[in-house]
C-alpha atoms as a PDB file:
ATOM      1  CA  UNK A   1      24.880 111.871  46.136  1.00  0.00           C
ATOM      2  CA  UNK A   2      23.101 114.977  44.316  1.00  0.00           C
ATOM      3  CA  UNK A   3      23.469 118.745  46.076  1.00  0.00           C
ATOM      4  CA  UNK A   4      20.340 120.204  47.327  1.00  0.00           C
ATOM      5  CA  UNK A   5      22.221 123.282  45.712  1.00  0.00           C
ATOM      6  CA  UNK A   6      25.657 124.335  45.215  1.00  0.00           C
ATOM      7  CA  UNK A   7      25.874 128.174  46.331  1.00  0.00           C
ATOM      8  CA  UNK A   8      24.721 130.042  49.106  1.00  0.00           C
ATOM      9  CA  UNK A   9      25.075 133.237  49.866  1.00  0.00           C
ATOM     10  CA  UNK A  10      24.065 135.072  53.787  1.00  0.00           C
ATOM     11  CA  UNK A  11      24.265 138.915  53.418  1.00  0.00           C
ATOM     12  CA  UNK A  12      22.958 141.798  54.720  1.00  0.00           C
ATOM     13  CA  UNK A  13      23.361 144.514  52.715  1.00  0.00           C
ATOM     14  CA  UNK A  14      22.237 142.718  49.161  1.00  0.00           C
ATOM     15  CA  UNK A  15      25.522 142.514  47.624  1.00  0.00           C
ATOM     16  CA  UNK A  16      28.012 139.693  48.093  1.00  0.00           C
ATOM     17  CA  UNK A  17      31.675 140.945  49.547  1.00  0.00           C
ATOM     18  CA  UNK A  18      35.274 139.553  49.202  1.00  0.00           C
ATOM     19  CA  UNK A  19      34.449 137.472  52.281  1.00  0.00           C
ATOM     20  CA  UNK A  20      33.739 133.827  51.005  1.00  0.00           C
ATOM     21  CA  UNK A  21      33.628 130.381  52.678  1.00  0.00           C
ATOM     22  CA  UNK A  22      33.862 126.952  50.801  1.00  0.00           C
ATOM     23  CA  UNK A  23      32.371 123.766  52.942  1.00  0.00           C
ATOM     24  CA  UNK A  24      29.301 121.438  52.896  1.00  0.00           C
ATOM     25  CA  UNK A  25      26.380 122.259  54.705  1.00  0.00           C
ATOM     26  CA  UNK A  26      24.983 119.199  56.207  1.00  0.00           C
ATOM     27  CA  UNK A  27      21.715 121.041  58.027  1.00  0.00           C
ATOM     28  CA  UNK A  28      20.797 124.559  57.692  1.00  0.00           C
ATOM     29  CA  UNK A  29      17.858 125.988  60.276  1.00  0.00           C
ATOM     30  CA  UNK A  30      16.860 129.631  60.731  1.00  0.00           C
ATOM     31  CA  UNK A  31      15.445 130.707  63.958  1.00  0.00           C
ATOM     32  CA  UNK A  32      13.957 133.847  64.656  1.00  0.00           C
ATOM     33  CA  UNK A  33      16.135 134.499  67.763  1.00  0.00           C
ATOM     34  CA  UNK A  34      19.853 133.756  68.685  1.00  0.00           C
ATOM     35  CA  UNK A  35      20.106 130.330  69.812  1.00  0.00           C
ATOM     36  CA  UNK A  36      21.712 130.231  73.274  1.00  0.00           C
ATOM     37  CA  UNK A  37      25.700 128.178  73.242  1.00  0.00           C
ATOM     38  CA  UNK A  38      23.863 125.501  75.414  1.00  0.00           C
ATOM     39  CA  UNK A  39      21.712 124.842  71.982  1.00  0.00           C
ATOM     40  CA  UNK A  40      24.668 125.527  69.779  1.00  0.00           C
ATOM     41  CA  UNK A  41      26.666 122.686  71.711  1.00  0.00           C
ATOM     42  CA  UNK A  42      23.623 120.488  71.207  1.00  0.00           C
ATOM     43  CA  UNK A  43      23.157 121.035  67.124  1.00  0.00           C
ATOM     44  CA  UNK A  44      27.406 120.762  67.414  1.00  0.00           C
ATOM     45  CA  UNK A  45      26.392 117.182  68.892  1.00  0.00           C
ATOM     46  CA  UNK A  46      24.064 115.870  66.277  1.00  0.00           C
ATOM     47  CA  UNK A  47      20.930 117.004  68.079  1.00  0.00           C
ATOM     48  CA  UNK A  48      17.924 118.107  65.579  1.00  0.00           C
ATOM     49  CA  UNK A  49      16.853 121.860  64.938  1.00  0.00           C
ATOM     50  CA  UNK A  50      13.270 120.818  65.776  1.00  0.00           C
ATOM     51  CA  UNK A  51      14.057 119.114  69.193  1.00  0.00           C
ATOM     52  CA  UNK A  52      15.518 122.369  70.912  1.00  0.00           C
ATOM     53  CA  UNK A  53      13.099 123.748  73.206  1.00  0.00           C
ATOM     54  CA  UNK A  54      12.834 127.341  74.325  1.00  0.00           C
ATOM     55  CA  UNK A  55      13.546 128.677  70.041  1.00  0.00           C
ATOM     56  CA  UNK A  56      11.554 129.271  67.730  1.00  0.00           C
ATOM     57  CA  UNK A  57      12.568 127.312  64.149  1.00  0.00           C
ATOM     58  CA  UNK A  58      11.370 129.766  61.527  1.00  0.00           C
ATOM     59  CA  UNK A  59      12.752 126.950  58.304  1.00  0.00           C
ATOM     60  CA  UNK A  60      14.814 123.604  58.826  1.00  0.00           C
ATOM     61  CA  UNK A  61      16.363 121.830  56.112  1.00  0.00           C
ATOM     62  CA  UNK A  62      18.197 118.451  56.491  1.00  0.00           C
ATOM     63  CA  UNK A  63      19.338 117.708  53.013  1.00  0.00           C
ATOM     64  CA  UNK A  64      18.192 113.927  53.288  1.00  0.00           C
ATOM     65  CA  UNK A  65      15.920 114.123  50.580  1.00  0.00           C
ATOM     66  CA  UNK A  66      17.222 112.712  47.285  1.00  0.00           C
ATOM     67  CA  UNK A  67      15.854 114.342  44.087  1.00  0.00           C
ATOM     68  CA  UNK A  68      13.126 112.963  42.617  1.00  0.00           C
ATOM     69  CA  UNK A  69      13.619 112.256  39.126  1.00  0.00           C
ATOM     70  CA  UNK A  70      17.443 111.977  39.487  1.00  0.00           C
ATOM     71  CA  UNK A  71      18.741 115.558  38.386  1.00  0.00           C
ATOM     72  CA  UNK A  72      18.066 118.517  40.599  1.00  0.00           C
ATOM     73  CA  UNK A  73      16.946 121.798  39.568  1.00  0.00           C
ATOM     74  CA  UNK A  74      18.934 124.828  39.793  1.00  0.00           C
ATOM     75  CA  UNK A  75      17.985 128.497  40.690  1.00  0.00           C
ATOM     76  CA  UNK A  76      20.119 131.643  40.431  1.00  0.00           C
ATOM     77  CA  UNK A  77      19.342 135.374  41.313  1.00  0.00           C
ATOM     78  CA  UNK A  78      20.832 138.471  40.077  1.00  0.00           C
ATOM     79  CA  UNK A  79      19.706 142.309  40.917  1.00  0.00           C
ATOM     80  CA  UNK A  80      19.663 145.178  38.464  1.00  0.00           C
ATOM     81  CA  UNK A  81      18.241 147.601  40.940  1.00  0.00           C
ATOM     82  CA  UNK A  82      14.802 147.048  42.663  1.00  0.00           C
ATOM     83  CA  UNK A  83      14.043 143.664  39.630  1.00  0.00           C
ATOM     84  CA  UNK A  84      15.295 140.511  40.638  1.00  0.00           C
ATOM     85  CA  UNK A  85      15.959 138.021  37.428  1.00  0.00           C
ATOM     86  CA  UNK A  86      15.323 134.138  38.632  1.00  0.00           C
ATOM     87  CA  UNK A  87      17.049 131.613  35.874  1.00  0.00           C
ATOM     88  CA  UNK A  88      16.259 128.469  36.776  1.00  0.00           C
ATOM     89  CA  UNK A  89      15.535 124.971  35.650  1.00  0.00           C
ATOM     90  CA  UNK A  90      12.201 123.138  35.983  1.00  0.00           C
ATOM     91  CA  UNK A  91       9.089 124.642  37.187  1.00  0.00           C
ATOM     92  CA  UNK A  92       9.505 128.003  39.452  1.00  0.00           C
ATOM     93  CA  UNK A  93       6.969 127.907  42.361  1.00  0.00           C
ATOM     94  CA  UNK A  94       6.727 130.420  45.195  1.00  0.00           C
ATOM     95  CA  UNK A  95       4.845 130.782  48.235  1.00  0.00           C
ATOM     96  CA  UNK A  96       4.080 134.027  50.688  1.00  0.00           C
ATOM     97  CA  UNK A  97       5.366 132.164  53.898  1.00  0.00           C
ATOM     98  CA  UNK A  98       7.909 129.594  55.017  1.00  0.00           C
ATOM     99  CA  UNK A  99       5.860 126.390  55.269  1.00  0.00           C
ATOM    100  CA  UNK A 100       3.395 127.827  53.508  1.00  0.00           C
ATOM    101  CA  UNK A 101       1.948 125.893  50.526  1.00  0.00           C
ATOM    102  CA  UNK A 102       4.403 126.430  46.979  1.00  0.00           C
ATOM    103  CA  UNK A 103       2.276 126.845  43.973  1.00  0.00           C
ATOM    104  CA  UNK A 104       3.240 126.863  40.278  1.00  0.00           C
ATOM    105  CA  UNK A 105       4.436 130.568  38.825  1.00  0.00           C
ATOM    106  CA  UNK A 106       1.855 130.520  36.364  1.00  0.00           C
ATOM    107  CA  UNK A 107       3.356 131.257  32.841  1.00  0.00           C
ATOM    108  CA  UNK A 108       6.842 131.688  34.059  1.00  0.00           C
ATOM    109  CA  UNK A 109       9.838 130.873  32.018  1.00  0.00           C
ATOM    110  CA  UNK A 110      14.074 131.541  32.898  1.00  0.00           C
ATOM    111  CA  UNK A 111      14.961 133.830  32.684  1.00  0.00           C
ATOM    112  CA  UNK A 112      11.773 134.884  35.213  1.00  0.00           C
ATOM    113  CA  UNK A 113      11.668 138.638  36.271  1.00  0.00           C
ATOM    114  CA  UNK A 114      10.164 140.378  39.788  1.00  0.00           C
ATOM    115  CA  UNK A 115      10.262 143.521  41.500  1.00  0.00           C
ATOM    116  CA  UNK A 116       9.487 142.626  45.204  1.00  0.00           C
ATOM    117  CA  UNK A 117       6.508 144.184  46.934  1.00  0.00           C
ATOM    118  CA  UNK A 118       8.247 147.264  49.484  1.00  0.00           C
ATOM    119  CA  UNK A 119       7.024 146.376  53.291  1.00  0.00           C
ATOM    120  CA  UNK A 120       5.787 143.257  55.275  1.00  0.00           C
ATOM    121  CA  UNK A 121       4.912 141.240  51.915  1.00  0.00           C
ATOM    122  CA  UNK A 122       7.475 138.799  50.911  1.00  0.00           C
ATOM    123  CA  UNK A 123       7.674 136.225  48.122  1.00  0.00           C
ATOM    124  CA  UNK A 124       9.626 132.832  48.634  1.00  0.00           C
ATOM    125  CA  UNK A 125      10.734 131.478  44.899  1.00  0.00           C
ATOM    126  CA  UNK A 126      11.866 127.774  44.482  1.00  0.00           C
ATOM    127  CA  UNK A 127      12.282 125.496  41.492  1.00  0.00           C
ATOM    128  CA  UNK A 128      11.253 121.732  41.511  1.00  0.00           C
ATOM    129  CA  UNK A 129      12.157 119.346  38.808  1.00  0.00           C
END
């Protein structure tokens, strides 16, 4: 079985701390609320991120897919100030919104190197084999 990816990081303030977890992630869903223990109990149970009612899924990722061609790609970000460096392996796409459709980073290469937009406008990066 290949890893979607093997690190994850959930932070607030941009900088990882001392406080670490090791595990496998079977599902991972964001919602743009807190989910009430009722739903919790139900995801606890095996019941899918998409059939709650009454949230609103913002992503949902299952982790069913197999790779492709066999070898998955990998992606890393570091921050020297306001750039963000992407390494990565096979082609680096982004997109403006979740769900929204990934294009090819035209020209891009690892190492890859942004300074996000300040305000609303985000940038989602991903790499695909």
């Amino acid at each position: 079985m290949q890893a979607n990816f093997v690190e994850l990081a959930l932070f607030t303030d941009g900088f990882p701390g001392g406080d670490t977890m090791h595990g496998l992630i079977d599902d991972f869903a964001v919602f743009s609320t807190e989910i009430t223990a009722a739903d919790a109990v139900k995801l606890a149970s095996g019941t899918s991120p998409s059939a709650l009612t009454g949230e609103t899924l913002i992503a949902y990722w299952n982790f069913n897919d197999a790779p492709t061609s066999g070898v998955a790609p990998t992606i890393g970000v570091a921050r020297a100030g306001a750039v963000l460096t992407i390494t990565y392996t096979g082609t680096l796409q982004s997109t403006v919104t979740i769900g929204g459709q990934w294009n090819d980073v035209q020209g891009a290469t690892s190492p890859f190197s942004v300074t996000p937009a300040s305000g609303p406008a985000s940038s989602f990066y991903r790499a695909k084999q």
